[in-house]
Protein backbone atom coordinates (compact mmCIF):
# COMPACT_ATOMS: atom_id res chain seq x y z
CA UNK A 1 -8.18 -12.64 -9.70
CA UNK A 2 -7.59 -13.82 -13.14
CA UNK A 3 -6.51 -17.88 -13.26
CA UNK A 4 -3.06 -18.31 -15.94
CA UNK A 5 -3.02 -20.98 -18.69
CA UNK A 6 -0.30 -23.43 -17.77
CA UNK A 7 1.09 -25.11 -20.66
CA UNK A 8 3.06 -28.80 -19.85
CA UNK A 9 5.82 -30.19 -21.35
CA UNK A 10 3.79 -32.58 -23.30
CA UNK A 11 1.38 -29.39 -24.75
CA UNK A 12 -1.80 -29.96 -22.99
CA UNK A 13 -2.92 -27.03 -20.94
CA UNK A 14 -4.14 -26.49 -17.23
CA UNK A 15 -5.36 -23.98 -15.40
CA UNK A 16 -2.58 -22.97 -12.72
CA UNK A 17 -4.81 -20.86 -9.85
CA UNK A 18 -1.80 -18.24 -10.21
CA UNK A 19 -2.94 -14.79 -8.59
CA UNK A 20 -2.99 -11.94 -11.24
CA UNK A 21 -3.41 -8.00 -10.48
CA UNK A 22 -5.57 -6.62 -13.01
CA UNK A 23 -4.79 -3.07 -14.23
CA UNK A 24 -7.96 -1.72 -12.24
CA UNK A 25 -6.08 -3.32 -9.24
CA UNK A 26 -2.78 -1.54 -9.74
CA UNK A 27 -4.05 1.78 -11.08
CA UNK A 28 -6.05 1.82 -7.76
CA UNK A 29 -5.61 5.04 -5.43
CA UNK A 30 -4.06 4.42 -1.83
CA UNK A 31 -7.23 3.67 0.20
CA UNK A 32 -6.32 5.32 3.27
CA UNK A 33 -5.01 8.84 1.81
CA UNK A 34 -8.46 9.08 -0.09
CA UNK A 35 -10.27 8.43 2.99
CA UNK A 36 -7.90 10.93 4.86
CA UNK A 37 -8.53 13.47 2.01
CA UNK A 38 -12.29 12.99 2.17
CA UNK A 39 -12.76 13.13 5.86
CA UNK A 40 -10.65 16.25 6.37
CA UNK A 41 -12.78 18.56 3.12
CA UNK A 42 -15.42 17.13 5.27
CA UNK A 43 -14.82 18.12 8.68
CA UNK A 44 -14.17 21.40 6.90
CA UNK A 45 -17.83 21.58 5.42
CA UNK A 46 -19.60 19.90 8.83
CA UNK A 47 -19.88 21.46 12.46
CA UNK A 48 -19.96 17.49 13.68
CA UNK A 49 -16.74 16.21 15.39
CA UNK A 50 -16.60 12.97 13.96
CA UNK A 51 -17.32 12.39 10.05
CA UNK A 52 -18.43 8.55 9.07
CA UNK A 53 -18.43 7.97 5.38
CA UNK A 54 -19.67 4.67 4.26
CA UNK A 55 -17.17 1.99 2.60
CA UNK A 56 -18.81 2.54 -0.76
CA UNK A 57 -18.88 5.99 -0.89
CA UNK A 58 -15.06 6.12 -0.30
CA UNK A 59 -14.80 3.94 -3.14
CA UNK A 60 -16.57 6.26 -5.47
CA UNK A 61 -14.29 8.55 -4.06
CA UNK A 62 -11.39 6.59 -4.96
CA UNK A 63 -12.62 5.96 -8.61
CA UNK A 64 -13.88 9.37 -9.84
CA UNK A 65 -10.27 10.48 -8.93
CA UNK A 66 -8.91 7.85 -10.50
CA UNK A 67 -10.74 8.52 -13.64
CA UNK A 68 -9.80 12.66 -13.13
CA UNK A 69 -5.79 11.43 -13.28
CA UNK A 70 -6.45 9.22 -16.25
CA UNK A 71 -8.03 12.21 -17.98
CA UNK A 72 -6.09 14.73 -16.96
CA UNK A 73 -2.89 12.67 -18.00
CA UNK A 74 -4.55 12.29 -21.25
CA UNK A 75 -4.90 15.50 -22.30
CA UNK A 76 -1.54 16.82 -20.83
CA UNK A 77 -0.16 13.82 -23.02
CA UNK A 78 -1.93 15.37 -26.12
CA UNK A 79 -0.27 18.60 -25.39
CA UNK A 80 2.56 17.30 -24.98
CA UNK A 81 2.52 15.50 -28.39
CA UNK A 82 1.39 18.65 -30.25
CA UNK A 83 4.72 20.15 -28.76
CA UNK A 84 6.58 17.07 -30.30
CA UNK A 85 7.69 16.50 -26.75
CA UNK A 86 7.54 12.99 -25.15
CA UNK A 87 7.75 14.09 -21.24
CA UNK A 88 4.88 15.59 -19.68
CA UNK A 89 6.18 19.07 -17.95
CA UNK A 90 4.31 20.95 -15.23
CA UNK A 91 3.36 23.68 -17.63
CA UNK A 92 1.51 20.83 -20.24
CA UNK A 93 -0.84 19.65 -17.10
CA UNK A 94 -1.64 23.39 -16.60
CA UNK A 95 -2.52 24.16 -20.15
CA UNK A 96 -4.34 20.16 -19.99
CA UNK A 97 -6.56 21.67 -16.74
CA UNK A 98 -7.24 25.10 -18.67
CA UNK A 99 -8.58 22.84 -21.50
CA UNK A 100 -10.95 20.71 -19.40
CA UNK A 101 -12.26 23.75 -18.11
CA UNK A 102 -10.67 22.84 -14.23
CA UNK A 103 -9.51 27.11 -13.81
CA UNK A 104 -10.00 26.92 -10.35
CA UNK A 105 -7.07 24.48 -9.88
CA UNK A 106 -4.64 26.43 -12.36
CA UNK A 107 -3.66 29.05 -9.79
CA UNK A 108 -3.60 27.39 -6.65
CA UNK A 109 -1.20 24.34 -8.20
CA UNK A 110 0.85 26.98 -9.55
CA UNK A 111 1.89 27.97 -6.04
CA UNK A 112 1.66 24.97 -5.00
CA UNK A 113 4.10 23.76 -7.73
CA UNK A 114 6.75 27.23 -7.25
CA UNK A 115 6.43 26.64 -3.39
CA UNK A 116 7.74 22.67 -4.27
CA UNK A 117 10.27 24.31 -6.50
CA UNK A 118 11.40 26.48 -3.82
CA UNK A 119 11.51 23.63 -1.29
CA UNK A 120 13.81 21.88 -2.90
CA UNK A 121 15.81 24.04 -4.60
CA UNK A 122 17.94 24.58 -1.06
CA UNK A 123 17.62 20.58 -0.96
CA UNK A 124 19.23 19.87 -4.47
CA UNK A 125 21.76 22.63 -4.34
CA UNK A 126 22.69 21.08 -0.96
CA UNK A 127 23.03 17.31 -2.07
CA UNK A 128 24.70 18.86 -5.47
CA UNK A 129 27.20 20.67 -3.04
CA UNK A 130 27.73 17.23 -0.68
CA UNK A 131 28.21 14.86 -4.47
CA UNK A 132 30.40 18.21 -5.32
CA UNK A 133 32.68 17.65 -2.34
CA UNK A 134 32.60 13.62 -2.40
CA UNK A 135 33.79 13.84 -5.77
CA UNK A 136 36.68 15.75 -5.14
CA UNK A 137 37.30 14.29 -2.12
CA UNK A 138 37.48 11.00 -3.78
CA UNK A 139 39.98 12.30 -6.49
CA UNK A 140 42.20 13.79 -3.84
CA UNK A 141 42.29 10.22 -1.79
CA UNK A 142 43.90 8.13 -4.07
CA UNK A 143 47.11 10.43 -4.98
CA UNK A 144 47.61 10.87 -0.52
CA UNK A 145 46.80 7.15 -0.45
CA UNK A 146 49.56 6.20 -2.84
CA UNK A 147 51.87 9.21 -1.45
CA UNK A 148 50.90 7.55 2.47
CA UNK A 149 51.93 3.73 0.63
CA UNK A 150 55.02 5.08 -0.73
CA UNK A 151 55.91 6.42 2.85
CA UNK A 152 55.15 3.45 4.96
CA UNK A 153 56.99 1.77 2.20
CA UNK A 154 59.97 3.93 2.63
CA UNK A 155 60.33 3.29 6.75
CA UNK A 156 59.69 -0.07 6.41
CA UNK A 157 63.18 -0.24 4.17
CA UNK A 158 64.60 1.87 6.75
CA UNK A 159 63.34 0.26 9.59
CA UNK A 160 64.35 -3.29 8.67
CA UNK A 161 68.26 -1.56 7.58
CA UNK A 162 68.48 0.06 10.53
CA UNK A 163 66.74 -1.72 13.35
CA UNK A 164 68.92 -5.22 12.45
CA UNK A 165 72.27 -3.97 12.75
């Protein structure tokens, strides 16, 4: 961890021991799905049970696909400026794996992608329905609310005319 120059009120400068995540440290895959990804292409490839894989090796792991988003992001980036786009679509990371020579992924993240886009298509039209309904629910209360205030309003004056005599 990186230690911060503290400046004082007076100028001079200290080092404060304030902790500091570097980029490496924040750009760092989830430790536990890359060991759950490794161990299951594994157990795939081996007839053993049980699959060990040494600390290190998970971390090599970890960084290689690091560096594979990083580069992948890069050139879908660069595809995306060319387009004089500035948001990175689906189809500008399939055209970005075509051009790093990764073919073997371009069809099965297709699917992959449609079979998302199916997924949630029920799921959006769904919550777009529910917002649909609260919304016009919501512009329907107010009118009965003030008609229901106006009411209660009107026995009230009746109540107290009639209840006293």
């Amino acid at each position: 961890m990186a230690e911060k120059e503290k400046v004082t009120q007076n100028g001079d400068a200290t080092a404060a021991s304030v902790p500091q995540t570097t980029a490496g440290e924040t750009e760092e895959l989830p430790k536990t799905i890359v060991r759950r990804l490794v161990k299951d292409k594994l157990s795939h490839l081996s007839t053993e049970s049980e699959i060990s894989v040494f600390r290190e090796a998970l971390q090599a792991f970890s960084e290689s696909g690091r560096i594979f988003i990083h580069y992948l992001t890069s050139t879908a980036n660069d595809i995306c400026k060319e387009s004089n786009r500035q948001i990175i679509n689906a189809e500008d990371v399939m055209k970005a794996l075509e051009e790093i020579d990764f073919l073997e992924f371009v069809e099965p993240l297709r699917a992959s992608l449609e079979e998302f886009r199916q997924r949630n298509a029920g799921k959006r039209s769904g919550s777009s329905k529910a917002k649909e309904a609260d919304r016009k629910g919501k512009r329907k209360e107010p009118p009965a609310a003030e008609a229901e205030d106006e009411q209660d309003e009107a026995k009230s004056d009746e109540g107290e005319d009639g209840s006293d005599d």
